[in-house]
Structures are given as C-alpha cells and as structure tokens.
N, C-alpha and C. Protein backbone atom coordinates (compact mmCIF):
# COMPACT_ATOMS: atom_id res chain seq x y z
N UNK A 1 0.83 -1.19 0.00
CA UNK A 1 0.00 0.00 0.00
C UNK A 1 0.87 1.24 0.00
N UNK A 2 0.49 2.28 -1.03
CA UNK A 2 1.59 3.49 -0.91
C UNK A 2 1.06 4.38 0.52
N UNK A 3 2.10 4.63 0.84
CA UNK A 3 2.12 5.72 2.11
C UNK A 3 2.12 7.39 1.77
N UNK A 4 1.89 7.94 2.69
CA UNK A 4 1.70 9.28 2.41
C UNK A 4 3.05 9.75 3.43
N UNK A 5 4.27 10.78 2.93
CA UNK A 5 5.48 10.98 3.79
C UNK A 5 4.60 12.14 4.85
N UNK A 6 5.72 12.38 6.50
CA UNK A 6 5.07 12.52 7.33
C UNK A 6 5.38 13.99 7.23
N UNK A 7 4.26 14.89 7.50
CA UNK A 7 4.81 16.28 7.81
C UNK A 7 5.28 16.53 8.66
N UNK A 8 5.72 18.14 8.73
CA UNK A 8 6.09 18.07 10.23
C UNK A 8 5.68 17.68 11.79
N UNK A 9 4.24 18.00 11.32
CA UNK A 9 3.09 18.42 12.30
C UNK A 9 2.75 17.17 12.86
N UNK A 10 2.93 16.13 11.67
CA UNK A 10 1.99 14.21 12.07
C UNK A 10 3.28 13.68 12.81
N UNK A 11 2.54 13.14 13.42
CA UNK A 11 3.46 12.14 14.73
C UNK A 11 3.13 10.78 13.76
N UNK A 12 2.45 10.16 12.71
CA UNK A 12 2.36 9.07 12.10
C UNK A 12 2.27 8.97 10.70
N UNK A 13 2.37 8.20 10.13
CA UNK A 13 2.58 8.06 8.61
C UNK A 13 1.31 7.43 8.04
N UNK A 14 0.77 8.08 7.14
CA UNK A 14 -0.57 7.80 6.68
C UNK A 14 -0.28 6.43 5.59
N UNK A 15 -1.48 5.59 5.71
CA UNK A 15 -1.74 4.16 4.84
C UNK A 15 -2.49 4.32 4.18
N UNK A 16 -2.55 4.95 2.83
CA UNK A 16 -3.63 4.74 1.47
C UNK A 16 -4.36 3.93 1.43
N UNK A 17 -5.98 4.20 1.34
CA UNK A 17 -6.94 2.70 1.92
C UNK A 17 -8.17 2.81 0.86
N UNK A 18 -8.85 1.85 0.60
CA UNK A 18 -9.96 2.12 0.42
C UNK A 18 -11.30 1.31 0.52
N UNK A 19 -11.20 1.29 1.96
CA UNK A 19 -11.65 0.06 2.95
C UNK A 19 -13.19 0.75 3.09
N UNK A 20 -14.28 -0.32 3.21
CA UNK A 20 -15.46 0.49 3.42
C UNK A 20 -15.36 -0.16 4.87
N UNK A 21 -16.59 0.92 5.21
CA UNK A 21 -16.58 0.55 7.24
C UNK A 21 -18.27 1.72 7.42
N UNK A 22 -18.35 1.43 8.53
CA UNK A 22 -19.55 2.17 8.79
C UNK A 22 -19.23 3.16 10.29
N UNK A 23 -20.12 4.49 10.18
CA UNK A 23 -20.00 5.49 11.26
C UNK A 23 -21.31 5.07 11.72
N UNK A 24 -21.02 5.39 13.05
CA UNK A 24 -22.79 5.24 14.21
C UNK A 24 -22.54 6.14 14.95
N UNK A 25 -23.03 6.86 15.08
CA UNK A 25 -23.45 8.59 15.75
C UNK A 25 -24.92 8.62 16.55
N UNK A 26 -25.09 9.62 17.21
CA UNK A 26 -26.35 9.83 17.82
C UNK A 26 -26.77 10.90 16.56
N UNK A 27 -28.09 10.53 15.84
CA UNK A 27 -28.44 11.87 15.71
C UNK A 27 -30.20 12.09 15.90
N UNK A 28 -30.61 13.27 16.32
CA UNK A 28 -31.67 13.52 16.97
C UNK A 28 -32.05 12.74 18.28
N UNK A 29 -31.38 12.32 18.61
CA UNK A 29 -31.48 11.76 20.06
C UNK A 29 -31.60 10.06 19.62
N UNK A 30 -31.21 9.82 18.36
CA UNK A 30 -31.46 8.21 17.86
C UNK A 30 -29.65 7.47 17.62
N UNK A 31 -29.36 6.45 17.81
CA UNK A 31 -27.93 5.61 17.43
C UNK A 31 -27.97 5.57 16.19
N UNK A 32 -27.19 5.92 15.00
CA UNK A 32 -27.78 5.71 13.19
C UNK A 32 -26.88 5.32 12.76
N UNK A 33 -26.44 4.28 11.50
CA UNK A 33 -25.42 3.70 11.25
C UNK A 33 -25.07 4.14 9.63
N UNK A 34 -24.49 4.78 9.52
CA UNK A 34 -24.19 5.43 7.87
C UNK A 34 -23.13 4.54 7.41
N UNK A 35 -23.12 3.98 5.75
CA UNK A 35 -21.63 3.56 5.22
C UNK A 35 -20.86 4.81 5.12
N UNK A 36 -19.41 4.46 5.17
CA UNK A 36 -18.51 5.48 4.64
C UNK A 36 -17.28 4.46 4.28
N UNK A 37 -16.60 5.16 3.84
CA UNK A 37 -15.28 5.16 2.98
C UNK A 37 -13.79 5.20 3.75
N UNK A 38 -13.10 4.64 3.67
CA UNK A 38 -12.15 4.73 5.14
C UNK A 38 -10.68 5.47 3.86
N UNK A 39 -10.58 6.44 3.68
CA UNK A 39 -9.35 6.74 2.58
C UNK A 39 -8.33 7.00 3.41
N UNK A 40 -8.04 6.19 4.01
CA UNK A 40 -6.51 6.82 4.50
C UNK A 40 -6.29 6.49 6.39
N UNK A 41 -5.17 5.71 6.66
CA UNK A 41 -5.58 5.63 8.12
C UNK A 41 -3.97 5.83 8.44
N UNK A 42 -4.16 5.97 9.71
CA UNK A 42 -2.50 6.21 10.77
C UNK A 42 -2.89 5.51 12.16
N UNK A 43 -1.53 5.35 12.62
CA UNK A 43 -1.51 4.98 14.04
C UNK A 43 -2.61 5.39 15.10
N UNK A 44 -2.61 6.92 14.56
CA UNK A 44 -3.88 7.77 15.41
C UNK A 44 -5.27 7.64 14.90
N UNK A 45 -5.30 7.67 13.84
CA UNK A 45 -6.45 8.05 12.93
C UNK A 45 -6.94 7.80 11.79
N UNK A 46 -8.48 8.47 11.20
CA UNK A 46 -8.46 7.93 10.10
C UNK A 46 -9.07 8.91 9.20
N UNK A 47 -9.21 9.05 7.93
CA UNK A 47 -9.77 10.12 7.04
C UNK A 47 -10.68 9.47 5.88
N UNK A 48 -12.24 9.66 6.59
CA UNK A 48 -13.04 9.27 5.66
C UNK A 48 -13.73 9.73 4.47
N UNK A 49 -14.74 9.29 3.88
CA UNK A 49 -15.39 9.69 3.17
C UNK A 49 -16.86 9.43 2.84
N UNK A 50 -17.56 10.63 3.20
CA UNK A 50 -19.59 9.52 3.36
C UNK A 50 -20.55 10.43 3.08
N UNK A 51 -21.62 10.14 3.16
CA UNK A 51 -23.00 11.03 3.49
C UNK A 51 -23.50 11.41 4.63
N UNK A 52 -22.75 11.93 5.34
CA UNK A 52 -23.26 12.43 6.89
C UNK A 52 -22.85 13.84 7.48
N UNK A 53 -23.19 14.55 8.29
CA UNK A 53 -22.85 15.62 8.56
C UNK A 53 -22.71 15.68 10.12
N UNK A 54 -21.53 15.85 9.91
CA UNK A 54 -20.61 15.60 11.80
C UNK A 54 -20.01 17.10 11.76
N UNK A 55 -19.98 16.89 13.48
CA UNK A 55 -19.25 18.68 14.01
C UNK A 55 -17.81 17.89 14.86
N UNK A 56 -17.05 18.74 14.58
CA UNK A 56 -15.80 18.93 15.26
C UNK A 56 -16.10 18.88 16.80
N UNK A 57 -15.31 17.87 17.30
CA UNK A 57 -15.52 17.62 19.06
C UNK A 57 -16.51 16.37 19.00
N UNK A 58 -17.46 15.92 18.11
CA UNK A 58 -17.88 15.23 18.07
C UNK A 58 -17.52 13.50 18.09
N UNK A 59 -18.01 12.41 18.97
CA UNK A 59 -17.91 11.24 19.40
C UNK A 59 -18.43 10.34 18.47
N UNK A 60 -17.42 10.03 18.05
CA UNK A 60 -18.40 8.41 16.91
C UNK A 60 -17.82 7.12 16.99
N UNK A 61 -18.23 6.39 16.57
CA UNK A 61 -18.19 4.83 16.31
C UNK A 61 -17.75 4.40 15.76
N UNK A 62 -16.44 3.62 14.98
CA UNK A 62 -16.36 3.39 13.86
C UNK A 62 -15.84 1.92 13.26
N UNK A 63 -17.15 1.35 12.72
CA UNK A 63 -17.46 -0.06 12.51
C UNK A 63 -16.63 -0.79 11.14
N UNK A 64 -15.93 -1.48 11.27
CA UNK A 64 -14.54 -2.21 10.45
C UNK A 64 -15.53 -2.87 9.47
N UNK A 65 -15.02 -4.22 9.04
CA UNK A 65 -15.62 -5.04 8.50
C UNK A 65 -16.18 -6.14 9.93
N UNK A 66 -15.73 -6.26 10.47
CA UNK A 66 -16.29 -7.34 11.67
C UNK A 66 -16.91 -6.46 12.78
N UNK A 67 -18.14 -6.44 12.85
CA UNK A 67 -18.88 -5.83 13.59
C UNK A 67 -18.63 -5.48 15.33
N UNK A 68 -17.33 -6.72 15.76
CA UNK A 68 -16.91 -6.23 16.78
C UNK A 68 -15.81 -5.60 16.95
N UNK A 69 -15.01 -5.55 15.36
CA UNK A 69 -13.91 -4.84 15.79
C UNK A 69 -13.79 -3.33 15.49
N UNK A 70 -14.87 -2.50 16.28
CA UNK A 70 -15.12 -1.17 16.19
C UNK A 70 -14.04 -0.18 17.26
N UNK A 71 -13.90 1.02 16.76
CA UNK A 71 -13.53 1.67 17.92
C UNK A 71 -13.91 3.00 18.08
N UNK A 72 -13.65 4.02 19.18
CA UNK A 72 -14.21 5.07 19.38
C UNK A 72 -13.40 6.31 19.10
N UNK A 73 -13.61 7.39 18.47
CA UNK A 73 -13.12 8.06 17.73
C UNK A 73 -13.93 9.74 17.72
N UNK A 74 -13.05 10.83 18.04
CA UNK A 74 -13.56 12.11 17.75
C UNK A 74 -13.02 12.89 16.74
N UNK A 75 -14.41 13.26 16.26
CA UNK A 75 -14.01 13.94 14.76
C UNK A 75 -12.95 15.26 15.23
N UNK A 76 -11.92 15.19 14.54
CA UNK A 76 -10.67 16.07 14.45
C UNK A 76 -11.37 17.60 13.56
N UNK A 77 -11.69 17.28 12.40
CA UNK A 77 -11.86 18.19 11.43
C UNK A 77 -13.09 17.75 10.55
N UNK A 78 -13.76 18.71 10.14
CA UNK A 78 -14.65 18.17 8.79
C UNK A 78 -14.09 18.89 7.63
N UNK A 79 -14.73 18.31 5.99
CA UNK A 79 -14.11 19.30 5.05
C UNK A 79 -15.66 20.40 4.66
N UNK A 80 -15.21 21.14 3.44
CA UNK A 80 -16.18 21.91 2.97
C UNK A 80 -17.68 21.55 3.84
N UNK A 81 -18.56 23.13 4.54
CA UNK A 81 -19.72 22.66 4.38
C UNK A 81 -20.65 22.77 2.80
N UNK A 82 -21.90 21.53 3.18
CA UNK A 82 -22.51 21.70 1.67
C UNK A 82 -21.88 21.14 0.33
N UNK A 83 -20.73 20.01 0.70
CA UNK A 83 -20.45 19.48 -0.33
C UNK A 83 -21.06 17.61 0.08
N UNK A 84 -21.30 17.72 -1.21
CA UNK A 84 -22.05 16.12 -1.58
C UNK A 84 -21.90 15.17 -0.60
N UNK A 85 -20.86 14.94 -0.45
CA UNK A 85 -19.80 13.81 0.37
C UNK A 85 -18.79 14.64 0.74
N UNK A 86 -19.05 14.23 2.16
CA UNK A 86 -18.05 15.22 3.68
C UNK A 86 -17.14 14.13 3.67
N UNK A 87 -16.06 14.96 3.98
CA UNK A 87 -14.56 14.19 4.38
C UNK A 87 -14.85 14.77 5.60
N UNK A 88 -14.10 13.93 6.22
CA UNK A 88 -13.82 13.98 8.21
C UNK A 88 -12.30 13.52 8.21
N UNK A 89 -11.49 13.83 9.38
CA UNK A 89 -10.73 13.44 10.14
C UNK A 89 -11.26 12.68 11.35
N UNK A 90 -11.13 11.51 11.73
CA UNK A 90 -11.09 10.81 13.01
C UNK A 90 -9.70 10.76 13.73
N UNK A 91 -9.62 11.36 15.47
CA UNK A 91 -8.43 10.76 16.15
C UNK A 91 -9.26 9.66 16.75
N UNK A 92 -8.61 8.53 17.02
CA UNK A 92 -8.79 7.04 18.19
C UNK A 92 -8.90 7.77 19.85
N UNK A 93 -10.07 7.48 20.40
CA UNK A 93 -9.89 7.83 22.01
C UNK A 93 -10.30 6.31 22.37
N UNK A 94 -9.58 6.26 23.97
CA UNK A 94 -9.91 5.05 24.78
C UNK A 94 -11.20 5.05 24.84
N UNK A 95 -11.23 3.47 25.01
CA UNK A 95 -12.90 2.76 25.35
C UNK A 95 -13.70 3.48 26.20
C-alpha cells in the first residue's frame, strides 16, 4: 500500500486505503449507522469519506468489517460545508 510521507506536524505516517466501514453517531437523540469510505488511516487516525454531517468535538463509532472490531473516535476536522460527500478526520480515544 503506498504511504503518504510525514509532515512536520503528524506524529504518524498515513496508509492509502480504500476500505469500506460504517459510522454510528447519535443523531436527533437516535444511534444511526451510515456507510462510509475509510481513505486513509494512521496509528492515530483515520480520514473518511460519506453522506453524513458531523461537528468537530464530536464522538463516533467506527465499525470495520467485523462488527466487533469497532472503535471510538472524535471527529478532528470536517471538510467543505454543503459538499455532496463530507470528508472527516477521526483521532482514536480510549474505550
């Protein structure tokens, strides 16, 4: 898999992906399970791609291919608002 070199700023080296996986969020007071796009992951994190609209500080879910091997994750960054398909940043937080 090609890698992405590290900037100054990343403490990890990004893995070119294009793994599908699913986000589960609260929204309106409900658990909801959206597909997304996993483009890119690191030691810390991961940078997706989907149909959902997440805020920065925000707590999500994020479901692999094996339904138990999920983990918990706060959105770092979102991209453009109002574009088709939102890119996100995920960092990994403890259980």
């Amino acid at each position: 898999m090609p890698s992405v070199p590290i900037p100054g700023d990343r403490r990890s080296r990004r893995i070119t992906t294009k793994q599908r996986a699913s986000l589960v969020f609260n929204l309106r007071g409900v658990q909801k399970m959206f597909p997304c796009l996993i483009v890119d992951k690191s030691q810390a994190g991961f940078r997706l791609k989907g149909n959902f609209r997440l805020r920065r500080g925000q707590l999500v879910e994020l479901v692999l291919d094996d339904p138990m091997d999920s983990m918990r994750c706060e959105v770092i960054w979102t991209g453009k608002a109002g574009s088709e398909v939102m890119e996100v940043g995920l960092q990994t937080v403890g259980k």
